[in-house]
N, C-alpha and C. Protein backbone atom coordinates (compact mmCIF):
# COMPACT_ATOMS: atom_id res chain seq x y z
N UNK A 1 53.99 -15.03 9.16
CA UNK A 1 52.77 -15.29 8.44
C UNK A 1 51.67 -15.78 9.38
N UNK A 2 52.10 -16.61 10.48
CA UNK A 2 50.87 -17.28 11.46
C UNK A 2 50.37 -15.57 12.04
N UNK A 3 51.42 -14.74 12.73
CA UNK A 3 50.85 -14.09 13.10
C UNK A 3 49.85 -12.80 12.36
N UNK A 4 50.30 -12.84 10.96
CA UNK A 4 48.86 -12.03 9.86
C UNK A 4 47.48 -13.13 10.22
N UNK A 5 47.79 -13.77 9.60
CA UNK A 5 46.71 -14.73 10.09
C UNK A 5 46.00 -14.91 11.71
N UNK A 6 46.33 -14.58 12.17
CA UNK A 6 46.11 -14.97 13.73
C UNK A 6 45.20 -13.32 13.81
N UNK A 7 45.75 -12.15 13.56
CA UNK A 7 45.25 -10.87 13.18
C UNK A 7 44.32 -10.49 12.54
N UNK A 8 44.56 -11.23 11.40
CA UNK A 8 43.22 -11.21 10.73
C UNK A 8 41.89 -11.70 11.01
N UNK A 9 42.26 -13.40 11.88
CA UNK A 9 40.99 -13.99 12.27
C UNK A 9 40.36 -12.78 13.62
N UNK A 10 41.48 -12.46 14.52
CA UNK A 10 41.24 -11.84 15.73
C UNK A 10 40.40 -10.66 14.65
N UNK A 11 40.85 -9.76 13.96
CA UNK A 11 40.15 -8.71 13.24
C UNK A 11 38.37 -9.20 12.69
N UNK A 12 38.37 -10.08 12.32
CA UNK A 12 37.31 -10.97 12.02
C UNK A 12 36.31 -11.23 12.88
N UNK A 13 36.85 -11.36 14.09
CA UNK A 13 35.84 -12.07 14.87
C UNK A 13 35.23 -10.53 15.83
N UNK A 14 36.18 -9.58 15.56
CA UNK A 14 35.81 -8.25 16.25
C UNK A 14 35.00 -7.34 15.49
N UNK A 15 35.70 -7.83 13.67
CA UNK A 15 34.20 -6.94 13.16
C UNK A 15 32.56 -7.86 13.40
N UNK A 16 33.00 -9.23 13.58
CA UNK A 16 31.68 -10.12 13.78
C UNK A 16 30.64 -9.61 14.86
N UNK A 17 31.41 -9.21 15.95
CA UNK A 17 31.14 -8.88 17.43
C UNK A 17 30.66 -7.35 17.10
N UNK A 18 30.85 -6.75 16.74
CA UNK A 18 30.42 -5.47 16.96
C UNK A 18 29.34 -5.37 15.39
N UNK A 19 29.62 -5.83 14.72
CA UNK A 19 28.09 -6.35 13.48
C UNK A 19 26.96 -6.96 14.39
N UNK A 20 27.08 -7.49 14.65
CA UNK A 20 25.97 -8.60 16.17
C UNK A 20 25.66 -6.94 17.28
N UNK A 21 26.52 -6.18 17.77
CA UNK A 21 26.18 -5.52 18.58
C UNK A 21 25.11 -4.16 17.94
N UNK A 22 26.16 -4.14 16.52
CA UNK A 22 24.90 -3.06 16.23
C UNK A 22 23.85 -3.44 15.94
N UNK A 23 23.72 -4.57 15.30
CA UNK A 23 22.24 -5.56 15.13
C UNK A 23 21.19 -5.51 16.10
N UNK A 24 21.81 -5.40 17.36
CA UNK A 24 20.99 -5.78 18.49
C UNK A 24 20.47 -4.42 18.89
N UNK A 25 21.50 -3.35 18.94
CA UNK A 25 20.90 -1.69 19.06
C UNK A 25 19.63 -1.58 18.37
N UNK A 26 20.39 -1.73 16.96
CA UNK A 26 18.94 -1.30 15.90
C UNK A 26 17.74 -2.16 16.01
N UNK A 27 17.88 -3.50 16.73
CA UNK A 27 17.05 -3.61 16.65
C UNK A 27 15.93 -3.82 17.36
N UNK A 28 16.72 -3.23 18.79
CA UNK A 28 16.56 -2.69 20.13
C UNK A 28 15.15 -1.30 19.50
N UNK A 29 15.15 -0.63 18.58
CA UNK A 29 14.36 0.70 18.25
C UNK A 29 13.19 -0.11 18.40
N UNK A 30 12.06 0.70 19.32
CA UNK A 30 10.95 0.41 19.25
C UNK A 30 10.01 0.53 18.11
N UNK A 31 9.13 -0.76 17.53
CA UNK A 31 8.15 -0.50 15.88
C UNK A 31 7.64 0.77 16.20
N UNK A 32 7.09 1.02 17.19
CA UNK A 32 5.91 2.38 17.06
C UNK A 32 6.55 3.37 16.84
N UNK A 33 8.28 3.82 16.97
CA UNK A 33 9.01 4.96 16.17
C UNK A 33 8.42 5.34 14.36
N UNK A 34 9.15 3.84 13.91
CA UNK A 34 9.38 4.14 12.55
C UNK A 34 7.73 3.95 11.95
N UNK A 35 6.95 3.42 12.92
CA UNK A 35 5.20 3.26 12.64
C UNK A 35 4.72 5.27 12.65
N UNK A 36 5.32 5.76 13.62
CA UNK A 36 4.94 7.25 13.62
C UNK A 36 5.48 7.88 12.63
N UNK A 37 6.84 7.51 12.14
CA UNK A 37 7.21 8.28 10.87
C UNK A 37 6.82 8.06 9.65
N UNK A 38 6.26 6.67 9.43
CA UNK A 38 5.69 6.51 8.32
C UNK A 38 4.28 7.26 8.10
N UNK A 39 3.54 7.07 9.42
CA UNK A 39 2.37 7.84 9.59
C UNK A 39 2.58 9.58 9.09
N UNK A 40 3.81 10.26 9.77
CA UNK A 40 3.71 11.60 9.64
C UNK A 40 4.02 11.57 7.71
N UNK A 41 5.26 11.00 7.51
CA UNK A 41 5.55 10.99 6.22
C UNK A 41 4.68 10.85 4.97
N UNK A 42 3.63 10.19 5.55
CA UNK A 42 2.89 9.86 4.51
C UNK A 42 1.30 11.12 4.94
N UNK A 43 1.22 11.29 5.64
CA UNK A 43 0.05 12.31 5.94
C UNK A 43 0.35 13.59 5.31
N UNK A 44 1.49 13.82 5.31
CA UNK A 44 2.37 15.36 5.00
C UNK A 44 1.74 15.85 3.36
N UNK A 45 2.49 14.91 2.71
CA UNK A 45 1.89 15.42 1.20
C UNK A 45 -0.17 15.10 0.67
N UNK A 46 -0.53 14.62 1.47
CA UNK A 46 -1.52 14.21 1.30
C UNK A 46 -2.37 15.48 1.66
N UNK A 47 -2.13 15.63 3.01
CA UNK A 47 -2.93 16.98 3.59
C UNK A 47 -2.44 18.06 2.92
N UNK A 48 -1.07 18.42 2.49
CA UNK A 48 -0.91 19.88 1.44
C UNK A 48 -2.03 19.63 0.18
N UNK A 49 -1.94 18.62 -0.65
CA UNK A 49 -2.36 18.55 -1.48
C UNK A 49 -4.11 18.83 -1.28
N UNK A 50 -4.57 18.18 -0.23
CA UNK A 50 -6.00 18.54 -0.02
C UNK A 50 -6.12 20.09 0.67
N UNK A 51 -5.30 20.64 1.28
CA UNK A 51 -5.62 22.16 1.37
C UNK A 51 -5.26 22.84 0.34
N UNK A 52 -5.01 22.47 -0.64
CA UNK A 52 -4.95 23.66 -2.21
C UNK A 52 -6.36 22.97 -2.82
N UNK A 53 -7.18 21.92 -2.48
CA UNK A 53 -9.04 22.09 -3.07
C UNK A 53 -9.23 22.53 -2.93
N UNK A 54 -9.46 23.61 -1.83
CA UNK A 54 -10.54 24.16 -1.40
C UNK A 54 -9.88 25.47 -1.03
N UNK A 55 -11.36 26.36 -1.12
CA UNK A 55 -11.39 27.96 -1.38
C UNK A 55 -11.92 28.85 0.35
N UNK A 56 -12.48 27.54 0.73
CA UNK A 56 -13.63 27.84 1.78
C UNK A 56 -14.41 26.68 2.45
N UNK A 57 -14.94 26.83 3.39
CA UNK A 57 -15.56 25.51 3.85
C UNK A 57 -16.42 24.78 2.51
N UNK A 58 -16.05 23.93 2.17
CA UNK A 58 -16.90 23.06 1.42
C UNK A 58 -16.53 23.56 -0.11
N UNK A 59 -15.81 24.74 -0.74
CA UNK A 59 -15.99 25.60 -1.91
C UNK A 59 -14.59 25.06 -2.16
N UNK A 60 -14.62 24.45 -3.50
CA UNK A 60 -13.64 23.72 -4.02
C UNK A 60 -13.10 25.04 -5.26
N UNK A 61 -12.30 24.99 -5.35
CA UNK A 61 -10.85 26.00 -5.64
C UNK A 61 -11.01 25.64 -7.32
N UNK A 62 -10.97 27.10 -7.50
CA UNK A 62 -10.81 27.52 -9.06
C UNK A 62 -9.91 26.10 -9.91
N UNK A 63 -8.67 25.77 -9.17
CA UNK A 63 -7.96 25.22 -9.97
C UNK A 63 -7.90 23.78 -9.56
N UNK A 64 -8.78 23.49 -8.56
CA UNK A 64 -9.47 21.72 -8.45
C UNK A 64 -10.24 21.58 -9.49
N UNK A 65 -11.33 22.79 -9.68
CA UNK A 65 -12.07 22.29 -10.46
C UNK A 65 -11.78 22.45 -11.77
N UNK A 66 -10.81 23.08 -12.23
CA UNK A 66 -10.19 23.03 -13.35
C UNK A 66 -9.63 21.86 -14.20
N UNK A 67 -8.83 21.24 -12.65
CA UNK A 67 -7.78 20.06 -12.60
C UNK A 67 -8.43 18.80 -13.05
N UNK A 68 -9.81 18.28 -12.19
CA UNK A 68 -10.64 17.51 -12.48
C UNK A 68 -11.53 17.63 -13.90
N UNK A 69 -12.17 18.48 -14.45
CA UNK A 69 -13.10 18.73 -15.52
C UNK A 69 -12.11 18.77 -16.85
N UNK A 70 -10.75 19.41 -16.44
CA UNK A 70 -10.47 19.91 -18.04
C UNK A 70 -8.98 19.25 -18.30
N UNK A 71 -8.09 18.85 -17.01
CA UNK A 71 -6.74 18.43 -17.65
C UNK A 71 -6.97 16.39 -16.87
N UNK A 72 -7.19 16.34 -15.71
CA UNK A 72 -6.97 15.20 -15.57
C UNK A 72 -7.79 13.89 -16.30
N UNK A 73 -7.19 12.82 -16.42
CA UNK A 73 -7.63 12.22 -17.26
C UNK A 73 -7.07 10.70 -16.67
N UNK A 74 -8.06 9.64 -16.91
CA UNK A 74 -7.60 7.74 -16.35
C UNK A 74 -6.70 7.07 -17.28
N UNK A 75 -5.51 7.12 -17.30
CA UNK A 75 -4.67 6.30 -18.19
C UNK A 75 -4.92 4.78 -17.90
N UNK A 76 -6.10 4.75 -19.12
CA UNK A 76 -6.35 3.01 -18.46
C UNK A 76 -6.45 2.37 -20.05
N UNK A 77 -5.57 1.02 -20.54
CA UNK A 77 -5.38 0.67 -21.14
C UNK A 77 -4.67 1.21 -22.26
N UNK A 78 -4.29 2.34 -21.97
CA UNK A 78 -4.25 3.26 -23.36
C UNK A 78 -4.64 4.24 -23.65
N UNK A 79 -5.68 4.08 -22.97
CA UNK A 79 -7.23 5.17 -23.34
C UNK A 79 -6.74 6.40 -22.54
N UNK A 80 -7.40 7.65 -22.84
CA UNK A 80 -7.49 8.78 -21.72
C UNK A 80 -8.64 8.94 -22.06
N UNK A 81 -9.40 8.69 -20.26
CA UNK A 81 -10.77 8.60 -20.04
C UNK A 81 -10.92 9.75 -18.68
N UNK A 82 -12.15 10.89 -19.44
CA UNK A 82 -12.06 11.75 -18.19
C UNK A 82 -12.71 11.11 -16.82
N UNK A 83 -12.37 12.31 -15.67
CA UNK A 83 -13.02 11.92 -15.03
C UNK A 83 -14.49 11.43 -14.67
N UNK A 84 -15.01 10.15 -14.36
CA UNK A 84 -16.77 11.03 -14.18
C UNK A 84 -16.95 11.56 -12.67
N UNK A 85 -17.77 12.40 -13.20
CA UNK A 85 -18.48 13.23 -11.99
C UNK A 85 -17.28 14.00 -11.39
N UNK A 86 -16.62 15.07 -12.58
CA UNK A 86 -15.49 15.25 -12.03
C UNK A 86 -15.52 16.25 -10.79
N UNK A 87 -16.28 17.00 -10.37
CA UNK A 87 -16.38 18.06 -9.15
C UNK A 87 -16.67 17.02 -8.26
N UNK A 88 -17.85 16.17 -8.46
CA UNK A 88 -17.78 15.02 -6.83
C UNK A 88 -16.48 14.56 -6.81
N UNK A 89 -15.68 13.97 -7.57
CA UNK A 89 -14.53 13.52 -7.68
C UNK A 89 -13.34 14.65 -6.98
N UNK A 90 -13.47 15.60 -7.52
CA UNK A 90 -12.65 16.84 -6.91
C UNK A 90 -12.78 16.83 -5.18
N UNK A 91 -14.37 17.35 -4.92
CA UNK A 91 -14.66 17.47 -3.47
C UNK A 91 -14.15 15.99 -3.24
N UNK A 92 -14.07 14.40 -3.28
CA UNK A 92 -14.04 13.52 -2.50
C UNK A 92 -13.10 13.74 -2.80
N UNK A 93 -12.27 13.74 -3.10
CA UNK A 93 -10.32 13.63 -3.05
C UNK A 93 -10.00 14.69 -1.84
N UNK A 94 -10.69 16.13 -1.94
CA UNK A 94 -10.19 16.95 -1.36
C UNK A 94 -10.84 16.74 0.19
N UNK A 95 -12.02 16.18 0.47
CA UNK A 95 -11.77 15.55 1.68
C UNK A 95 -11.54 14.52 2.20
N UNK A 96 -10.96 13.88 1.64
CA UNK A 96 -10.47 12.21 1.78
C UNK A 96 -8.61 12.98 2.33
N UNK A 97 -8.27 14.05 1.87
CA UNK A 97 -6.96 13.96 1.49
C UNK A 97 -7.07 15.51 2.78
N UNK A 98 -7.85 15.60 3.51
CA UNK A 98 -7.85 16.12 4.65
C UNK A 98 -8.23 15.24 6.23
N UNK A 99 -9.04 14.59 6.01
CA UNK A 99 -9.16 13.78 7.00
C UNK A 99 -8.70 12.89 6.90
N UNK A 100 -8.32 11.91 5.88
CA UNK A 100 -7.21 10.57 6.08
C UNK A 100 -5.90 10.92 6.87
N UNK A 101 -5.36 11.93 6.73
CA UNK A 101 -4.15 12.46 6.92
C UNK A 101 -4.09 12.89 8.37
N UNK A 102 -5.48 13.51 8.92
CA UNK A 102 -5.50 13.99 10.45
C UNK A 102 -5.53 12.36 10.89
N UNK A 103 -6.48 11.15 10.31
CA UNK A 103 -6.52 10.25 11.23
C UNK A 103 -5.40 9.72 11.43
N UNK A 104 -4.21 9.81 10.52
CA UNK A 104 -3.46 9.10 10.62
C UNK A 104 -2.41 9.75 11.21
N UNK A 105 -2.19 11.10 11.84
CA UNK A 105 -1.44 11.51 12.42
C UNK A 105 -1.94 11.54 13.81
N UNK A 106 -3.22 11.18 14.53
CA UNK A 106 -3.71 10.57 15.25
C UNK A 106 -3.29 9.34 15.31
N UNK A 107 -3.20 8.42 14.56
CA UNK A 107 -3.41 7.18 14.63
C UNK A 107 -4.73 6.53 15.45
N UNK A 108 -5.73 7.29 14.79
CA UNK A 108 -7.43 6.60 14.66
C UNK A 108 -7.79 6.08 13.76
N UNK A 109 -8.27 4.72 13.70
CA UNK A 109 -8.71 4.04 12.58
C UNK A 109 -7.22 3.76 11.54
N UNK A 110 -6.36 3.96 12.26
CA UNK A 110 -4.99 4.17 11.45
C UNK A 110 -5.07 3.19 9.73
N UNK A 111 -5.33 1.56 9.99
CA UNK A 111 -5.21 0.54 8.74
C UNK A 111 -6.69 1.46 7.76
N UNK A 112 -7.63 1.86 8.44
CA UNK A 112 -8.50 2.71 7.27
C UNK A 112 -8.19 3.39 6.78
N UNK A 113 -7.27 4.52 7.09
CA UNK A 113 -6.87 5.64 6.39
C UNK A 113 -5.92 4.96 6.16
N UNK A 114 -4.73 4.27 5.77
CA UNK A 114 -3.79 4.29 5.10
C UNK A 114 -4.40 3.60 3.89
N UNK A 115 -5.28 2.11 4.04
CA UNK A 115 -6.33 1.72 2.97
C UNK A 115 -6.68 2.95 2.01
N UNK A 116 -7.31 3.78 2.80
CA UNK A 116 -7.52 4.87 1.34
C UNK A 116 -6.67 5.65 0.78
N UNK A 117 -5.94 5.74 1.42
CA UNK A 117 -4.46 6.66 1.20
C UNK A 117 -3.92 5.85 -0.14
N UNK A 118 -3.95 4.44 0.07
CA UNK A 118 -3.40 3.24 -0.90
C UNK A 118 -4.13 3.53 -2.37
N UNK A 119 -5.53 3.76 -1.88
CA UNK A 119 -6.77 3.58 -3.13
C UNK A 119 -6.67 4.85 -3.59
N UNK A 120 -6.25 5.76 -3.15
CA UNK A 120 -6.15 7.13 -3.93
C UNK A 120 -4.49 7.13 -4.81
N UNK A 121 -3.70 6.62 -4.07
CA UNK A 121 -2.57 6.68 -4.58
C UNK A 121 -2.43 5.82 -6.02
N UNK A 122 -3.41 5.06 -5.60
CA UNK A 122 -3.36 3.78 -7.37
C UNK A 122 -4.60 4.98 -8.52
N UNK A 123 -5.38 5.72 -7.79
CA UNK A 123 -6.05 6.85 -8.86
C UNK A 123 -4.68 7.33 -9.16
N UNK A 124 -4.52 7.99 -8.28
CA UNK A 124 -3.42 9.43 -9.20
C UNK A 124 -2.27 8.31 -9.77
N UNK A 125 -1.82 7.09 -9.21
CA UNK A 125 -0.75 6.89 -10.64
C UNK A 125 -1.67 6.37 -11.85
N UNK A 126 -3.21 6.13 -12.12
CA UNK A 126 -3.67 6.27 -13.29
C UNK A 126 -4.13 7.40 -13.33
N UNK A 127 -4.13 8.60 -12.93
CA UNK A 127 -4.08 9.84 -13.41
C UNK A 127 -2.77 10.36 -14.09
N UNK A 128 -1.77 10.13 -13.15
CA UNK A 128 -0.42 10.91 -13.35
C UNK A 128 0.84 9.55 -13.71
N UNK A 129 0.52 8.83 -14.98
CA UNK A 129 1.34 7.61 -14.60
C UNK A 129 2.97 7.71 -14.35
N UNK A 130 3.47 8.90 -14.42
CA UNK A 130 5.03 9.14 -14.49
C UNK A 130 5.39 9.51 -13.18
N UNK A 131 4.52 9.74 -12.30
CA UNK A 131 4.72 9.59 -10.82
C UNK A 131 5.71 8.78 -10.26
N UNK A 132 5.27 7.04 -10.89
CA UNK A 132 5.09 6.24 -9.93
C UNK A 132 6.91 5.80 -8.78
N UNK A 133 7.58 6.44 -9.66
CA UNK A 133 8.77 6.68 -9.30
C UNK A 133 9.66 7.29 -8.02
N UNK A 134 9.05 8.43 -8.04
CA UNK A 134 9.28 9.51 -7.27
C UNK A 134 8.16 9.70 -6.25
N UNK A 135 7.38 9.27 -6.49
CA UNK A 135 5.78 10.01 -5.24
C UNK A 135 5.47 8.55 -5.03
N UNK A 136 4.44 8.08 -6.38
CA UNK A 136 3.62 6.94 -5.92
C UNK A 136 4.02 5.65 -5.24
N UNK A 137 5.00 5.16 -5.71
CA UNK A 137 5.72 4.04 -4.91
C UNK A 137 5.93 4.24 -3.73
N UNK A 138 6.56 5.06 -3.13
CA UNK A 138 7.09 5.06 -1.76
C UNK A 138 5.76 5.51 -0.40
N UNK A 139 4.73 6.11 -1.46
CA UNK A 139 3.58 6.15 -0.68
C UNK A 139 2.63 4.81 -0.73
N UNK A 140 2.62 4.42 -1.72
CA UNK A 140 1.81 2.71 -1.90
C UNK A 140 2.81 1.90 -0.81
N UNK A 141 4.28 2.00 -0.35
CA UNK A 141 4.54 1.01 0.60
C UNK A 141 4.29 2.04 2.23
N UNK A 142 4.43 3.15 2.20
CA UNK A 142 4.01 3.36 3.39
C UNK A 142 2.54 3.09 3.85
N UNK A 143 2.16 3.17 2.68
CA UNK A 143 0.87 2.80 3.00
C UNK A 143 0.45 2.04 3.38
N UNK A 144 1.06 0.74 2.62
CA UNK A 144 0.74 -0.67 2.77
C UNK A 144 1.27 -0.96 3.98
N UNK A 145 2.54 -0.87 4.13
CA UNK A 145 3.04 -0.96 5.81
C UNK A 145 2.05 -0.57 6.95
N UNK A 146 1.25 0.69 6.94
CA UNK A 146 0.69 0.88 7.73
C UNK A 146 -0.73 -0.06 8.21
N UNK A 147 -1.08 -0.75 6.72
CA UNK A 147 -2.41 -1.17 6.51
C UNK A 147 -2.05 -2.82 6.92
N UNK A 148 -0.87 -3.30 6.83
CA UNK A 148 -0.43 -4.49 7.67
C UNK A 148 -0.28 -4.29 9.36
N UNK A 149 1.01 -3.27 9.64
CA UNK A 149 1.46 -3.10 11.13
C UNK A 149 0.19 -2.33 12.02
N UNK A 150 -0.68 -1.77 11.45
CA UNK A 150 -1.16 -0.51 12.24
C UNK A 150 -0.32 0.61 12.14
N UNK A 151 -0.90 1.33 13.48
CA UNK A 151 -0.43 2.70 13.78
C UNK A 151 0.97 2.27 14.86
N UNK A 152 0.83 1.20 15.70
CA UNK A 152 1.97 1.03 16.58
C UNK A 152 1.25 1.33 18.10
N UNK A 153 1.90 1.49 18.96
CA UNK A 153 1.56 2.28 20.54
C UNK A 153 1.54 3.88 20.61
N UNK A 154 2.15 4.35 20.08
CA UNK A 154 2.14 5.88 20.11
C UNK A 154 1.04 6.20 18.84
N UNK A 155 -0.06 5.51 19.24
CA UNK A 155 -1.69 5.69 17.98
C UNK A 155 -2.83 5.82 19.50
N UNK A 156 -3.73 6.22 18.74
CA UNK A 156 -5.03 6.44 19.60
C UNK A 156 -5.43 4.80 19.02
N UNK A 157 -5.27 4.54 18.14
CA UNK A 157 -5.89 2.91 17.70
C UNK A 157 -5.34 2.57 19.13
N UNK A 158 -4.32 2.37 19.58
CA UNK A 158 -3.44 1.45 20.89
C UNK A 158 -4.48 1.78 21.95
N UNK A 159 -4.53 3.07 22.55
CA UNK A 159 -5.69 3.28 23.64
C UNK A 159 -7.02 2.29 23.69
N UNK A 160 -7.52 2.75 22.57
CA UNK A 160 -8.46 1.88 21.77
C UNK A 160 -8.96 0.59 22.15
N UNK A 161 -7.69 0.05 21.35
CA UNK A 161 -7.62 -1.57 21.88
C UNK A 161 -7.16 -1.77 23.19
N UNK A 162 -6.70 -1.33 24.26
CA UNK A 162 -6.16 -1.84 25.06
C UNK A 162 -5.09 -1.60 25.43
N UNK A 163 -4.09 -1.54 24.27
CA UNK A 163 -2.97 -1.69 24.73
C UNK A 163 -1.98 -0.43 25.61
N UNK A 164 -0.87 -1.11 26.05
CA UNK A 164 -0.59 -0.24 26.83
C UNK A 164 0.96 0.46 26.49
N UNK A 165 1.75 1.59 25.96
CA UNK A 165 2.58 1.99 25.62
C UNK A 165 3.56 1.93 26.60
């Protein structure tokens, strides 16, 4: 019996030791990795979604302007309230949701564009409130992550400031 015991602690103290070792690997990964993947991850659906606005330079797409004027609508309090100014509304989404996405796969101005990335993402879950599950949540924390950490060293923000990768 001493020697189960004696085995077990020895077993114990070896899963302890190698829990501590992988601790230290992972956490050995440099921030500006998982800072770039959040960046790409979150730019990805943003920029598809803004290249189906548009038809042509500046010519917003049969079914933006459809989307905005005739089905989308502000789930606010209860209410369904259309858009106003729904074509300005159309065009600013559709270039907000092209250039937020390049800056941030740059990492220029990185905490601005994820800021709006944030402020568009709280429109469409009062546009689309059944989102917030599947899309909106996980983009409101990448977002927010980004709009705390930055872009990281592997950003043009880093050049920028100074710093050095």
């Amino acid at each position: 019996m001493t020697t189960d015991l004696a085995s077990t602690r020895s077993l114990g103290g070896a899963l302890t030791a190698l829990h501590r070792h992988a601790e230290c690997l992972l956490a050995s990964i440099p921030q500006s990795l998982p800072l770039l993947a959040l960046r790409l991850g979150l730019a990805v659906p943003f920029f598809k979604s803004g290249l189906t606005k548009w038809d042509g330079f500046l010519t917003l797409s049969t079914g933006a302007r459809y989307l905005f004027e005739q089905e989308f609508r502000l789930h606010i309090f209860g209410s369904l309230i259309p858009y106003p100014m729904p074509l300005v509304m159309a065009a600013a989404s559709g270039i907000a949701e092209l250039v937020l996405p390049v800056l941030l796969v740059l990492g220029l101005f990185t905490r601005y564009a994820a800021l709006g990335l944030l402020v568009m993402t709280a429109v469409i879950q009062l546009t689309v409130p059944d989102g917030w599950a599947n899309f909106h949540l996980p983009w409101a924390a990448m977002a927010l992550t980004l709009v705390v950490y930055g872009g990281g060293r592997i950003a043009l923000d880093a050049l920028l400031n100074g710093h050095r990768s």
